[in-house]
C-alpha atoms as a PDB file:
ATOM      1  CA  UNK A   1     -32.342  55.323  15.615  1.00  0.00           C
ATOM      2  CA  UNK A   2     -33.079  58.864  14.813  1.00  0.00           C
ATOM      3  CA  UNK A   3     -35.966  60.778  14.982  1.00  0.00           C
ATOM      4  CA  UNK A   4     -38.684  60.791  12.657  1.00  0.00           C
ATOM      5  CA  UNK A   5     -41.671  63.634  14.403  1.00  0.00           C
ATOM      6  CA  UNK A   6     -41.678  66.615  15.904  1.00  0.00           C
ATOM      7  CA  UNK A   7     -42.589  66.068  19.962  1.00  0.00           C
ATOM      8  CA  UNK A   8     -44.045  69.015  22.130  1.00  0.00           C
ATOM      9  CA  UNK A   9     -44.800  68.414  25.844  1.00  0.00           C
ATOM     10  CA  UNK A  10     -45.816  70.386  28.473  1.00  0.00           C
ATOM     11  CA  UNK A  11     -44.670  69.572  32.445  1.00  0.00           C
ATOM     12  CA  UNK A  12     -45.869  69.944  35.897  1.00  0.00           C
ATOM     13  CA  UNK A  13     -44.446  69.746  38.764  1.00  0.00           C
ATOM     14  CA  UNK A  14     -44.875  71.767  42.150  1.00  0.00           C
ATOM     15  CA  UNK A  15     -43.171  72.511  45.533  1.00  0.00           C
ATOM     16  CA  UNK A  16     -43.823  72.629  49.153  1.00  0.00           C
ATOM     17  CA  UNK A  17     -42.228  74.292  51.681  1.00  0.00           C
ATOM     18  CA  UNK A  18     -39.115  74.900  49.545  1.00  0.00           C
ATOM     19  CA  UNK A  19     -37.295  77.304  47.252  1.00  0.00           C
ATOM     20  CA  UNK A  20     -37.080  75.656  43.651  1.00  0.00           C
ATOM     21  CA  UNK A  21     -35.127  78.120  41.913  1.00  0.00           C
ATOM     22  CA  UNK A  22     -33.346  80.938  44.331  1.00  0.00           C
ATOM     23  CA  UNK A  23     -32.688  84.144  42.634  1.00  0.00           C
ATOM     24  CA  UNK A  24     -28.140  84.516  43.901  1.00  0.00           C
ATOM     25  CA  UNK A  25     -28.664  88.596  43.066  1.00  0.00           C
ATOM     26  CA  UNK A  26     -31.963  88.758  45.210  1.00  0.00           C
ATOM     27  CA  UNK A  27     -30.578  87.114  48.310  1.00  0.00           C
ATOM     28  CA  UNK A  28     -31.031  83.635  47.077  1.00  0.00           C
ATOM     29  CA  UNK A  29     -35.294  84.378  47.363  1.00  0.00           C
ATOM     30  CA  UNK A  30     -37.488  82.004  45.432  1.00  0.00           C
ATOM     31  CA  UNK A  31     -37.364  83.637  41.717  1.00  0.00           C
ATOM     32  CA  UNK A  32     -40.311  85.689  40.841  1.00  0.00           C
ATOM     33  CA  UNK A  33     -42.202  88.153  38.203  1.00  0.00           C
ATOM     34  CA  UNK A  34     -42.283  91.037  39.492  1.00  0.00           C
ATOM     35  CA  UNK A  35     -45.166  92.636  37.797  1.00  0.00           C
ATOM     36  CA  UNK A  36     -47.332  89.446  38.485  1.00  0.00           C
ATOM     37  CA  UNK A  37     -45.720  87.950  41.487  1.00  0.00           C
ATOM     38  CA  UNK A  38     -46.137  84.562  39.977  1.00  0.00           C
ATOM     39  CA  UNK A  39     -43.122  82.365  40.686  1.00  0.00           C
ATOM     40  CA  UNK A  40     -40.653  81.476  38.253  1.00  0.00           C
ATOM     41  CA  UNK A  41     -37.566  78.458  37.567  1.00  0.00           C
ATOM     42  CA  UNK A  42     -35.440  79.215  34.922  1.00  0.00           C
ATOM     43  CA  UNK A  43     -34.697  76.545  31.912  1.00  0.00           C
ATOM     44  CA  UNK A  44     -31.232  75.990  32.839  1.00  0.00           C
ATOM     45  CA  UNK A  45     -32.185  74.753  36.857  1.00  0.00           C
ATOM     46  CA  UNK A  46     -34.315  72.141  34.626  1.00  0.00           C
ATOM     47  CA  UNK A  47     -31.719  70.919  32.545  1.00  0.00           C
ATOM     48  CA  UNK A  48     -29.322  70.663  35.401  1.00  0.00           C
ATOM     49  CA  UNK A  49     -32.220  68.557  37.065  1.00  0.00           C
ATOM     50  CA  UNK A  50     -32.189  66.297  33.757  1.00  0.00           C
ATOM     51  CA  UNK A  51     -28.015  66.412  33.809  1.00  0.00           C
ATOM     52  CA  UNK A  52     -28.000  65.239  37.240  1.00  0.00           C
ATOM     53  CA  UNK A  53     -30.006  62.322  36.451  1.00  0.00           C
ATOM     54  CA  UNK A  54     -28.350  61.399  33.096  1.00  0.00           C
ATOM     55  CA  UNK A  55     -25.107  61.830  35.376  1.00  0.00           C
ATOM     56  CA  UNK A  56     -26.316  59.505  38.090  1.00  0.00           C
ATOM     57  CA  UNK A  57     -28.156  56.836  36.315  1.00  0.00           C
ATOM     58  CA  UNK A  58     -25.333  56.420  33.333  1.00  0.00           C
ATOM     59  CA  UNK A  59     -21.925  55.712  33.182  1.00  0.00           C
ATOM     60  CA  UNK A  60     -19.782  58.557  33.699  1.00  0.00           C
ATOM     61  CA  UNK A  61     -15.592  58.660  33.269  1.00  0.00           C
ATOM     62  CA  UNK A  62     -14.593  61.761  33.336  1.00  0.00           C
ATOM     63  CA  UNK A  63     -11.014  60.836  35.059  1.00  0.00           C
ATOM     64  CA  UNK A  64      -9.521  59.439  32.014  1.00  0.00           C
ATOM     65  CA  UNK A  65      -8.841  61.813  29.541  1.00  0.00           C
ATOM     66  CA  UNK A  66      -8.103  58.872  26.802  1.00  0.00           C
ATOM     67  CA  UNK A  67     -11.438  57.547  27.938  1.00  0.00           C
ATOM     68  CA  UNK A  68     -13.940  56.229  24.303  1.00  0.00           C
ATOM     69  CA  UNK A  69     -16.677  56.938  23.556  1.00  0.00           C
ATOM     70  CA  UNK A  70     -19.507  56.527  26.910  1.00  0.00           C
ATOM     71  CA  UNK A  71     -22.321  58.242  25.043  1.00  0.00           C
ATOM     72  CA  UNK A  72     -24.116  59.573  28.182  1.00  0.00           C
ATOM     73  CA  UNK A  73     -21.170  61.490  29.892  1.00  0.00           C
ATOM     74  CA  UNK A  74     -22.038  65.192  31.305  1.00  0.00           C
ATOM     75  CA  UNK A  75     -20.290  68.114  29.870  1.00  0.00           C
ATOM     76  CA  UNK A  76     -21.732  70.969  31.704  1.00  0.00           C
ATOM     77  CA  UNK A  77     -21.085  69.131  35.354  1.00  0.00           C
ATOM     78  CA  UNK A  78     -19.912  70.210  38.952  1.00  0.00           C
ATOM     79  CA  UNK A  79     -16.338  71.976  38.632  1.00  0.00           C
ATOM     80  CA  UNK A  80     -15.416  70.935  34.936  1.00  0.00           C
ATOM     81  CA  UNK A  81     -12.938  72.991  33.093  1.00  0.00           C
ATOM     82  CA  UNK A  82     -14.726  73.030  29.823  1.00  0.00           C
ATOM     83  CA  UNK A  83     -11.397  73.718  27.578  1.00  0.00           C
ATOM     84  CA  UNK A  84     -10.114  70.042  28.966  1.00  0.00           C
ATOM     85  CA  UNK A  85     -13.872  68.470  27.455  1.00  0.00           C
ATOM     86  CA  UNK A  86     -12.722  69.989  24.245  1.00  0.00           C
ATOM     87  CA  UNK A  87      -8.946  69.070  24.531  1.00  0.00           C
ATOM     88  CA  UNK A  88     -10.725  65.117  24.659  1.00  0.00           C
ATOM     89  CA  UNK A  89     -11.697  65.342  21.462  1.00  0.00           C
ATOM     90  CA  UNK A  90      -8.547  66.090  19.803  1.00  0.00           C
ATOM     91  CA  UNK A  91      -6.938  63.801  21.721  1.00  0.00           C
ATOM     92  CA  UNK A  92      -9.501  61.184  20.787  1.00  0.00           C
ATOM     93  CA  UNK A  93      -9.382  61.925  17.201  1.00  0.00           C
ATOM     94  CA  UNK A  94      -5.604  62.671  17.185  1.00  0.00           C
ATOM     95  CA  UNK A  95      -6.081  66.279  15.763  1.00  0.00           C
ATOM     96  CA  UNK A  96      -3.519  68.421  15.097  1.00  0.00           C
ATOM     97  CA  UNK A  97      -4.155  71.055  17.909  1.00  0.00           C
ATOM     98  CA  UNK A  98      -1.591  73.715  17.460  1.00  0.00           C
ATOM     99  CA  UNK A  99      -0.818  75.690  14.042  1.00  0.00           C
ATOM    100  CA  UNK A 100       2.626  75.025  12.539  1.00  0.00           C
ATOM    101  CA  UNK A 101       4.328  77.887  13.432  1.00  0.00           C
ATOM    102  CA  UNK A 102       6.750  79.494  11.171  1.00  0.00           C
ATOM    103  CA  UNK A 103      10.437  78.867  10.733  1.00  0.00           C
ATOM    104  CA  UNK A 104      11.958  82.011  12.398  1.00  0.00           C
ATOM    105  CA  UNK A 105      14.032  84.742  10.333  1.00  0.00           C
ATOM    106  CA  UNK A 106      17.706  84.670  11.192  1.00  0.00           C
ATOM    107  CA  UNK A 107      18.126  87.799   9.182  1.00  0.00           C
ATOM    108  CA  UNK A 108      16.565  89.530  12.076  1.00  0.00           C
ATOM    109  CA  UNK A 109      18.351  90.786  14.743  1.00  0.00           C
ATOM    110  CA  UNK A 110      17.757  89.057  18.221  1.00  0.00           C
ATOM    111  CA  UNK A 111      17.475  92.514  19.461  1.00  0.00           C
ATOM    112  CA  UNK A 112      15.028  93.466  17.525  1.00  0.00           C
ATOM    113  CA  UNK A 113      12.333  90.746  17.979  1.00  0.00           C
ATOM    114  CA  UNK A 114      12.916  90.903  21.459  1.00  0.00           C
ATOM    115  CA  UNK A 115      11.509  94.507  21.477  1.00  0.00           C
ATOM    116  CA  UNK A 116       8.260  92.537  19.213  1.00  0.00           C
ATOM    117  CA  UNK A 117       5.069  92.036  21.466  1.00  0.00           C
ATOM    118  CA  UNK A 118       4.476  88.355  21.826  1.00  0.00           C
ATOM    119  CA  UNK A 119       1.806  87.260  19.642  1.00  0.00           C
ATOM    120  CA  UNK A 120      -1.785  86.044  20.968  1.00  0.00           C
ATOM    121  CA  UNK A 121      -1.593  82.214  20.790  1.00  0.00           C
ATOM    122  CA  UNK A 122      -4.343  80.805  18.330  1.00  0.00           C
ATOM    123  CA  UNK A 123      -7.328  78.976  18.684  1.00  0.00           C
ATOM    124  CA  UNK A 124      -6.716  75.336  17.786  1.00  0.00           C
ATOM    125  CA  UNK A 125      -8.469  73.911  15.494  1.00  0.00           C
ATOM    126  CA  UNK A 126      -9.002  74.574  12.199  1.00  0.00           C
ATOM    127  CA  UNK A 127     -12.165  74.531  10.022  1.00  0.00           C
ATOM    128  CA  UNK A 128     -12.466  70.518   9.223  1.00  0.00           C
ATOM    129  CA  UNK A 129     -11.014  69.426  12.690  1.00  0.00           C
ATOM    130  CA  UNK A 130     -13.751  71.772  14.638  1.00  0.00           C
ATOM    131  CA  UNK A 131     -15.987  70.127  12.691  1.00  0.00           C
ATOM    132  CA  UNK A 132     -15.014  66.577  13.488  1.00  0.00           C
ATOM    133  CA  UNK A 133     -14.214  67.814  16.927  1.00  0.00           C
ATOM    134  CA  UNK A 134     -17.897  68.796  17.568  1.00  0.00           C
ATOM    135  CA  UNK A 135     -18.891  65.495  16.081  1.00  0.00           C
ATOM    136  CA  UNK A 136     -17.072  63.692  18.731  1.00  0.00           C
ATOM    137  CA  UNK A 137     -18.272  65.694  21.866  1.00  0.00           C
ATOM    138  CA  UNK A 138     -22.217  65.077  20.355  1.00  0.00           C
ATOM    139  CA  UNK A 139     -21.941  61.331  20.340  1.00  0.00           C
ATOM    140  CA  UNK A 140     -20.085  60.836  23.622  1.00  0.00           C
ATOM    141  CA  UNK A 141     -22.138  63.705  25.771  1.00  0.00           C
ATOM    142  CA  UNK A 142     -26.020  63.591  26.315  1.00  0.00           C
ATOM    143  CA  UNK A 143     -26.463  67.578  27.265  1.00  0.00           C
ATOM    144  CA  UNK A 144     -24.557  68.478  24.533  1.00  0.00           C
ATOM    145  CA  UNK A 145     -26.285  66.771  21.572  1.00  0.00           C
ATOM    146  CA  UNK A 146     -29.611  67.274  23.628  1.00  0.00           C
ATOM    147  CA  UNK A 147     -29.218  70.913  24.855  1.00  0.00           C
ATOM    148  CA  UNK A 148     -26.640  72.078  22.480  1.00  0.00           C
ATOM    149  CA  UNK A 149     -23.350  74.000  23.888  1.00  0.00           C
ATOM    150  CA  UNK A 150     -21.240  76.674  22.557  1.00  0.00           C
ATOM    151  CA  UNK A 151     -17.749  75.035  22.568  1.00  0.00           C
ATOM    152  CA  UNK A 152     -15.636  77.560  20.855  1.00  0.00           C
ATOM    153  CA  UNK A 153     -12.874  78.614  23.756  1.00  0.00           C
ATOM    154  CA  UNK A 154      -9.293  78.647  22.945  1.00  0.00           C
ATOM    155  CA  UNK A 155      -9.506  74.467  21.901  1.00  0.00           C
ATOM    156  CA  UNK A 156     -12.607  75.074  19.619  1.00  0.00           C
ATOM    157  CA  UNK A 157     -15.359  72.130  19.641  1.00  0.00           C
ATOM    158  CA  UNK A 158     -18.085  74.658  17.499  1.00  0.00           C
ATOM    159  CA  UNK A 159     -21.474  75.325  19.052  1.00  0.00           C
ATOM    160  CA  UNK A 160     -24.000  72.928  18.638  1.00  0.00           C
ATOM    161  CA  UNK A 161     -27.675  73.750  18.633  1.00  0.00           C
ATOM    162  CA  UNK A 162     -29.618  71.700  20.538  1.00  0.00           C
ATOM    163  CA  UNK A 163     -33.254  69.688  19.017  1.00  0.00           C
ATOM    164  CA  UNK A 164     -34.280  70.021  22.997  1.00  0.00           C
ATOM    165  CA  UNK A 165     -35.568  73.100  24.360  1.00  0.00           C
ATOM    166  CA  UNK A 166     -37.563  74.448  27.533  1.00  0.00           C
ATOM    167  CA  UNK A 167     -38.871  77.370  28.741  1.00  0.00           C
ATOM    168  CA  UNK A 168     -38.936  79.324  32.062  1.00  0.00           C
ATOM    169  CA  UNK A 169     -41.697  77.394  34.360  1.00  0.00           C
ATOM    170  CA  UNK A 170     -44.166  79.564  35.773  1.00  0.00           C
ATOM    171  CA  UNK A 171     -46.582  79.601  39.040  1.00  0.00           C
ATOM    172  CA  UNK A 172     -50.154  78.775  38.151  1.00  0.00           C
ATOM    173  CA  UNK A 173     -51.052  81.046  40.379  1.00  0.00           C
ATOM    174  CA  UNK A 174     -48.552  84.027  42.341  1.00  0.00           C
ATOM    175  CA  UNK A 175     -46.512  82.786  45.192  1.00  0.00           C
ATOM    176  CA  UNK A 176     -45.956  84.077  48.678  1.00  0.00           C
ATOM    177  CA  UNK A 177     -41.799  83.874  49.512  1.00  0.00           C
ATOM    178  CA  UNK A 178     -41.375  83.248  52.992  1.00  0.00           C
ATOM    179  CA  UNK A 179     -37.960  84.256  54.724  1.00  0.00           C
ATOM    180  CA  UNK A 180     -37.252  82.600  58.004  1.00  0.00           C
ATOM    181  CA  UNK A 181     -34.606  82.858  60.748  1.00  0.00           C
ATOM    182  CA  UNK A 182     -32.786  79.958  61.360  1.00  0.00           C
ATOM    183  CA  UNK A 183     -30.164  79.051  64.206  1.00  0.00           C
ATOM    184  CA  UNK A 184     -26.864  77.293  63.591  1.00  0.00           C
ATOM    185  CA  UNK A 185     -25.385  75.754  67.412  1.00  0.00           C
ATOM    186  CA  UNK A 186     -21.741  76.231  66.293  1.00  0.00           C
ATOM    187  CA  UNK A 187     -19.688  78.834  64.744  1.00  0.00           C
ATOM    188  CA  UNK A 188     -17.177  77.997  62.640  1.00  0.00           C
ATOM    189  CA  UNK A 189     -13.747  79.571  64.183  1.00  0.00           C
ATOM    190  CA  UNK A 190     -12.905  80.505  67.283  1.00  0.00           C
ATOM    191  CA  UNK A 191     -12.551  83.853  66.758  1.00  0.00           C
ATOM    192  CA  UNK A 192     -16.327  83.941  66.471  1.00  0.00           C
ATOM    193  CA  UNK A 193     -16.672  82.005  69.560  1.00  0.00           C
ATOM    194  CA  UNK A 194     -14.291  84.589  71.539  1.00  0.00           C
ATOM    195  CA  UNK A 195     -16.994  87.343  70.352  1.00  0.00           C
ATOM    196  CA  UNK A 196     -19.836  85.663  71.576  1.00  0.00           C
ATOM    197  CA  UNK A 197     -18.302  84.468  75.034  1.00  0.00           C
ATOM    198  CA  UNK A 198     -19.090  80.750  74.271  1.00  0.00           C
ATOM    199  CA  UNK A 199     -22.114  80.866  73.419  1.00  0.00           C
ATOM    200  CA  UNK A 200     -21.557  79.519  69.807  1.00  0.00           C
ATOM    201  CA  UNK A 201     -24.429  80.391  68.009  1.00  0.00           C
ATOM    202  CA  UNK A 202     -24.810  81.409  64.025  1.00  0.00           C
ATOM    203  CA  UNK A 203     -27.997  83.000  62.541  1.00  0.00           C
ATOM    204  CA  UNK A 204     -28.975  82.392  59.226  1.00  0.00           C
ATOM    205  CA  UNK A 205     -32.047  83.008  56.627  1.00  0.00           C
ATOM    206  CA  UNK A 206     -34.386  80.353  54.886  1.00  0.00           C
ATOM    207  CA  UNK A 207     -36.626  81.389  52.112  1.00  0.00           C
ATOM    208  CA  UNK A 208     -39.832  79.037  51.019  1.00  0.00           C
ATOM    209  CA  UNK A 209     -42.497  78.892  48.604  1.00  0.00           C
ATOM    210  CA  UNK A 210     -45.382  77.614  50.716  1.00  0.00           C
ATOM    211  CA  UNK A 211     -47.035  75.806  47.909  1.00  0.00           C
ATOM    212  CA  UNK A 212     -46.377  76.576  43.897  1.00  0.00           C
ATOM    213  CA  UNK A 213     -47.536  74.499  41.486  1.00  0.00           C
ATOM    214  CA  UNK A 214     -45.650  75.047  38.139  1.00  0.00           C
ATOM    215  CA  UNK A 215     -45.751  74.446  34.460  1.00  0.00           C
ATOM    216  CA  UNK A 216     -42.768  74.539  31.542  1.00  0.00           C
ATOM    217  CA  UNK A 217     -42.938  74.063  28.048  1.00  0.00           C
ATOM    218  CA  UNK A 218     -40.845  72.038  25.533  1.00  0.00           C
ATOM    219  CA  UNK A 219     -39.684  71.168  22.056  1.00  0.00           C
ATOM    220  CA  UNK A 220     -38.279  68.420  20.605  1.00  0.00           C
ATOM    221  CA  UNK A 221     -37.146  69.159  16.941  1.00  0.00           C
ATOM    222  CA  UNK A 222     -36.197  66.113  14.699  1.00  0.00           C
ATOM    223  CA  UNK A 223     -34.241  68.584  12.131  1.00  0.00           C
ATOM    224  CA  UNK A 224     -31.675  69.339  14.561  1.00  0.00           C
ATOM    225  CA  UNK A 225     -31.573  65.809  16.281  1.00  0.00           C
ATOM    226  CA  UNK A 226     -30.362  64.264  13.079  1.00  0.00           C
ATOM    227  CA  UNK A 227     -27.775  67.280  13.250  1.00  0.00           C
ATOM    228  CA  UNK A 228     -26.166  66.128  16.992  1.00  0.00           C
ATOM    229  CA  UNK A 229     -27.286  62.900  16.737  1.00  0.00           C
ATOM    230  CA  UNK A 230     -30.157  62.364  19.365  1.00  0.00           C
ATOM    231  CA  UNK A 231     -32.142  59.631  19.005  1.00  0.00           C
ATOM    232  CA  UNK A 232     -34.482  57.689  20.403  1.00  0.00           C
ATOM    233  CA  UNK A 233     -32.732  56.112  23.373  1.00  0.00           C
ATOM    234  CA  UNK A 234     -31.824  59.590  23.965  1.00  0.00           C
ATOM    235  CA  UNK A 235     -35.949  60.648  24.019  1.00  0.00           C
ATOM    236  CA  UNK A 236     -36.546  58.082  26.091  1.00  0.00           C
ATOM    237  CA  UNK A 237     -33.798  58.999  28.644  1.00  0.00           C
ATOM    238  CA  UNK A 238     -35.494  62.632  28.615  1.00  0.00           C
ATOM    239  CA  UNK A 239     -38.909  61.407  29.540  1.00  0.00           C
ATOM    240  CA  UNK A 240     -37.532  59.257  32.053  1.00  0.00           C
ATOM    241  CA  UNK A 241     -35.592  62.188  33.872  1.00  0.00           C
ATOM    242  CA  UNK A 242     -38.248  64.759  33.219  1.00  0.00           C
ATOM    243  CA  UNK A 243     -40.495  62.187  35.242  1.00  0.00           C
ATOM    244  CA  UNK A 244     -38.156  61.306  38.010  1.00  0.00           C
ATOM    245  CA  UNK A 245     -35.319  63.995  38.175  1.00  0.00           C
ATOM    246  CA  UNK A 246     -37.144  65.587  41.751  1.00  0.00           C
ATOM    247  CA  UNK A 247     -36.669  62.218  43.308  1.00  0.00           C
ATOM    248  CA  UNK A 248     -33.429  61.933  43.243  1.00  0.00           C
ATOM    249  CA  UNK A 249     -32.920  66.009  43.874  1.00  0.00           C
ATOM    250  CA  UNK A 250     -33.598  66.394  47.625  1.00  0.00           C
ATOM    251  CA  UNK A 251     -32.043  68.769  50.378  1.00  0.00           C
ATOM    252  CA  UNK A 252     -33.306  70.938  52.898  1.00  0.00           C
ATOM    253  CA  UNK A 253     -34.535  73.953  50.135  1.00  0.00           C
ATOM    254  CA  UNK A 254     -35.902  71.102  48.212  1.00  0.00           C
ATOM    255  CA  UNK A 255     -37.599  68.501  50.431  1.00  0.00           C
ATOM    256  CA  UNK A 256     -40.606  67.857  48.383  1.00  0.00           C
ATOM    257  CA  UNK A 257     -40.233  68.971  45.082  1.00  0.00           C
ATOM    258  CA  UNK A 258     -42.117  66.429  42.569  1.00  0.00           C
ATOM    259  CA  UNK A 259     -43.413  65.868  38.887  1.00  0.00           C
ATOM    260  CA  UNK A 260     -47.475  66.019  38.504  1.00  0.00           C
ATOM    261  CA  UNK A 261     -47.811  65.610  35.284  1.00  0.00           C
ATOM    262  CA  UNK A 262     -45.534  65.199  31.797  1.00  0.00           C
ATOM    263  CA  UNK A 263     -47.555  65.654  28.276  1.00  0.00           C
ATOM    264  CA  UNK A 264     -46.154  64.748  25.308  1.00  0.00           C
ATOM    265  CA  UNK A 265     -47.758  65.723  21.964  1.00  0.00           C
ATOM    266  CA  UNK A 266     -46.117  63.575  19.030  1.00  0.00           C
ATOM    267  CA  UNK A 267     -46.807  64.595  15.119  1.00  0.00           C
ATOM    268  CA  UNK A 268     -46.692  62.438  12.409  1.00  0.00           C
ATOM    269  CA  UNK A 269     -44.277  64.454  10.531  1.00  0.00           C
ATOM    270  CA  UNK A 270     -41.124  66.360  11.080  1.00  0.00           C
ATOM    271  CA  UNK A 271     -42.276  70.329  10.303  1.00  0.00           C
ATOM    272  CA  UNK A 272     -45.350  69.563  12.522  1.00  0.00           C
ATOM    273  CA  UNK A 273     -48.945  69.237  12.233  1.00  0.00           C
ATOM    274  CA  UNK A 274     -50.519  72.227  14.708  1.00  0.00           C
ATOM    275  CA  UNK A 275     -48.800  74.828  16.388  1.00  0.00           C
ATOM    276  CA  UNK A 276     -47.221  74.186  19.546  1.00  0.00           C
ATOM    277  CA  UNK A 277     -49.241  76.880  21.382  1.00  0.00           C
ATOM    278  CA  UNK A 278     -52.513  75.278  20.221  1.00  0.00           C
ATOM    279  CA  UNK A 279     -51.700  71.941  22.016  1.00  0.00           C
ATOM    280  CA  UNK A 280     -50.412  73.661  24.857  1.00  0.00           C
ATOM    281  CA  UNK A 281     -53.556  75.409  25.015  1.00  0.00           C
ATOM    282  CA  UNK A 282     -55.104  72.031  25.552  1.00  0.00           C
ATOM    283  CA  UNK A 283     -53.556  71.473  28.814  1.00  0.00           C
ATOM    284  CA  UNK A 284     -55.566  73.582  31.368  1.00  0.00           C
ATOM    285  CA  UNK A 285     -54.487  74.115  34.879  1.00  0.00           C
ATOM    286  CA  UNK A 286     -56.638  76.050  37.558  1.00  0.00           C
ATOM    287  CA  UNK A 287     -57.585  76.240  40.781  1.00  0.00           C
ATOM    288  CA  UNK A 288     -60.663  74.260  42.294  1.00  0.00           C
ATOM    289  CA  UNK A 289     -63.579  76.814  42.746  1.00  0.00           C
ATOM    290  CA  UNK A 290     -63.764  77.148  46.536  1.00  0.00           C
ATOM    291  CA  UNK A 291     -60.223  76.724  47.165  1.00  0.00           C
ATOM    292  CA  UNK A 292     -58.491  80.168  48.309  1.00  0.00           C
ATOM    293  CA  UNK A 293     -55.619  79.424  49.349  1.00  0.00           C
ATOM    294  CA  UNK A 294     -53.864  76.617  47.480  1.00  0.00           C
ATOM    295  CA  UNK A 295     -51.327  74.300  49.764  1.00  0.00           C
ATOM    296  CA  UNK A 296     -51.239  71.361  47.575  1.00  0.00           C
ATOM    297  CA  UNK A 297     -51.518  69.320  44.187  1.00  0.00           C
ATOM    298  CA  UNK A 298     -55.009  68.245  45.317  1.00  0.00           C
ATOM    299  CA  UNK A 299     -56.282  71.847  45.072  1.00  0.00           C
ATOM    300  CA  UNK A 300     -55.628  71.746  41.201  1.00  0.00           C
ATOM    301  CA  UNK A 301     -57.899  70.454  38.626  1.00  0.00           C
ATOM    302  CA  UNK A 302     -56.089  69.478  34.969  1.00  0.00           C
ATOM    303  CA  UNK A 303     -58.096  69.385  32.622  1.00  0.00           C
ATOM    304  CA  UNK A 304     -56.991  67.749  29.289  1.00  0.00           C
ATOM    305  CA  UNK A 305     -58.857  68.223  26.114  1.00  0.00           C
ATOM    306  CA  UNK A 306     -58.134  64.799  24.256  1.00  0.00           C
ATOM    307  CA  UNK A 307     -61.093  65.526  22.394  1.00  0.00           C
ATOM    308  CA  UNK A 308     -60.440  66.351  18.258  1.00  0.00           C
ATOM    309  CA  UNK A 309     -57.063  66.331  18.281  1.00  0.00           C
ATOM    310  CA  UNK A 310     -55.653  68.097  14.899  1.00  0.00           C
ATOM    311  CA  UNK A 311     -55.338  65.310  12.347  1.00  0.00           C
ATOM    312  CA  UNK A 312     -51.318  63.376  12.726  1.00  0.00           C
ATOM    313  CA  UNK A 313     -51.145  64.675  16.507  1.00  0.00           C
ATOM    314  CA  UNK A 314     -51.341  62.199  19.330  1.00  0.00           C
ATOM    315  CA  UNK A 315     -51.035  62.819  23.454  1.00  0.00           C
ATOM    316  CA  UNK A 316     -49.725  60.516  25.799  1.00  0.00           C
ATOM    317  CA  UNK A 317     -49.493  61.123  29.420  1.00  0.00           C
ATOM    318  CA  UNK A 318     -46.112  59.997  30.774  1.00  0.00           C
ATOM    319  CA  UNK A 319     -46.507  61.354  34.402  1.00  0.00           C
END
């Protein structure tokens, strides 16, 4: 079933004694403003949270190429080649991939086109079968008719706008990054063990948030879900990962990472009946007075203004 409103939500979730979202061009430190020093996780580490747990908790055959339709597959997953996703879908739909090439001219000398540069090969696809082609990669994979993708590599699938969207989460209040030394009792070739006379030791660095309690916004828009096709089903599978994604997420940067809180404004109609900063407004996050240095969820109040609610808007608390 497709959707009929326009959903807003708002999400917490926090972290102790881990790195959420490591910054690979800062040394892998937890991501931060600069200006602010309030810490930061980027929309795309959330959606590969939500990915992982459409990927684990749904069917998934990404082996056979001739595979139908699964509906919850993964496009943007661990090691894909994304030109073999698209190369699926003509398969599937028995496209014709390749332009007809034309019949060569024997009047030409064989000299002479050997001395031509070869010619860049084509995109495949043309207008009608990209469209079909997108088609088929929104109703067999969840991110992309969720998130949307940009599909247009040398086997052209389109790009596909996504109803879904979230924003950079950001520290309630600014974080402190820790860095730590850590000790490894191996090395890992013997060359290094020759160096160090046995003693077979590798140092390392950690980096922590001690305690961050975060917040991300999101959109849901039904204009564009009737466009890839997300539906219901689909919404519910969101709310369900948003809510448990951190369970199922844990290593050693990441020991206890969890959801606090998931708030999802619904409007009657599809354009919307407030602005999406005005409900977001309504979810208030803050410190307890007396508490100066925050190490967990308990030294957070949230407050939530239920109270006159614009006319066609209702909140429900799914965390």
């Amino acid at each position: 079933m497709s959707l009929s409103n326009r959903y807003d939500f708002v999400l917490l979730f926090d972290v102790k004694d881990g790195n959420p979202n490591g910054d690979p061009d800062a040394g892998n430190l937890p991501r931060l403003d600069a200006e602010t020093g309030h810490g930061l996780v980027t929309d795309v580490a959330l959606k590969r949270k939500v990915r992982n747990f459409v990927a684990m908790t749904r069917e998934q055959d990404v082996r056979d190429p001739q595979a139908g339709e699964k509906r919850f597959e993964i496009y943007v997953r661990e090691k894909a080649i994304l030109n073999q996703q698209h190369q699926r879908a003509y398969s599937a739909l028995k496209l014709d991939a390749e332009p007809a090439e034309s019949a060569p001219d024997e009047s030409v000398e064989k000299t002479s086109e050997a001395k031509k540069p070869a010619k860049d090969k084509k995109r495949k696809g043309s207008g009608d079968d990209v469209n079909k082609a997108r088609d088929w990669m929104c109703q067999n994979f969840f991110d992309v008719r969720t998130f949307g993708a940009v599909m247009s590599t040398s086997t052209n699938c389109g790009q596909v706008r996504g109803p879904v969207q979230l924003t950079f989460a950001r520290s309630v209040d600014p974080i402190v990054a820790q860095e730590h030394s850590i000790t490894r009792m191996a090395v890992a070739t013997e060359a290094e063990a020759e160096k160090q006379s046995g003693d077979n030791r590798t140092m390392g660095r950690k980096h922590t948030v001690p305690y961050g309690l975060y917040v991300a916004h999101g959109f849901v828009s039904s204009f564009l879900a009737k466009q890839t096709g997300f539906g219901e089903d689909d919404l519910e599978l969101l709310w369900q990962a948003l809510a448990q994604m951190f369970e199922h997420d844990r290593s050693a940067a990441r020991g206890e990472m969890s959801t606090r809180g998931l708030y999802v404004f619904k409007h009657d109609s599809e354009l919307g009946n407030a602005p999406a900063h005005a409900l977001f407004e309504r979810i208030a996050v803050a410190r307890k007075s007396g508490v100066d240095v925050s190490r967990s969820f308990a030294d957070y109040d949230v407050r939530v203004s239920e109270a006159s609610l614009p006319a066609g808007v209702s909140l429900s608390r799914k965390v």
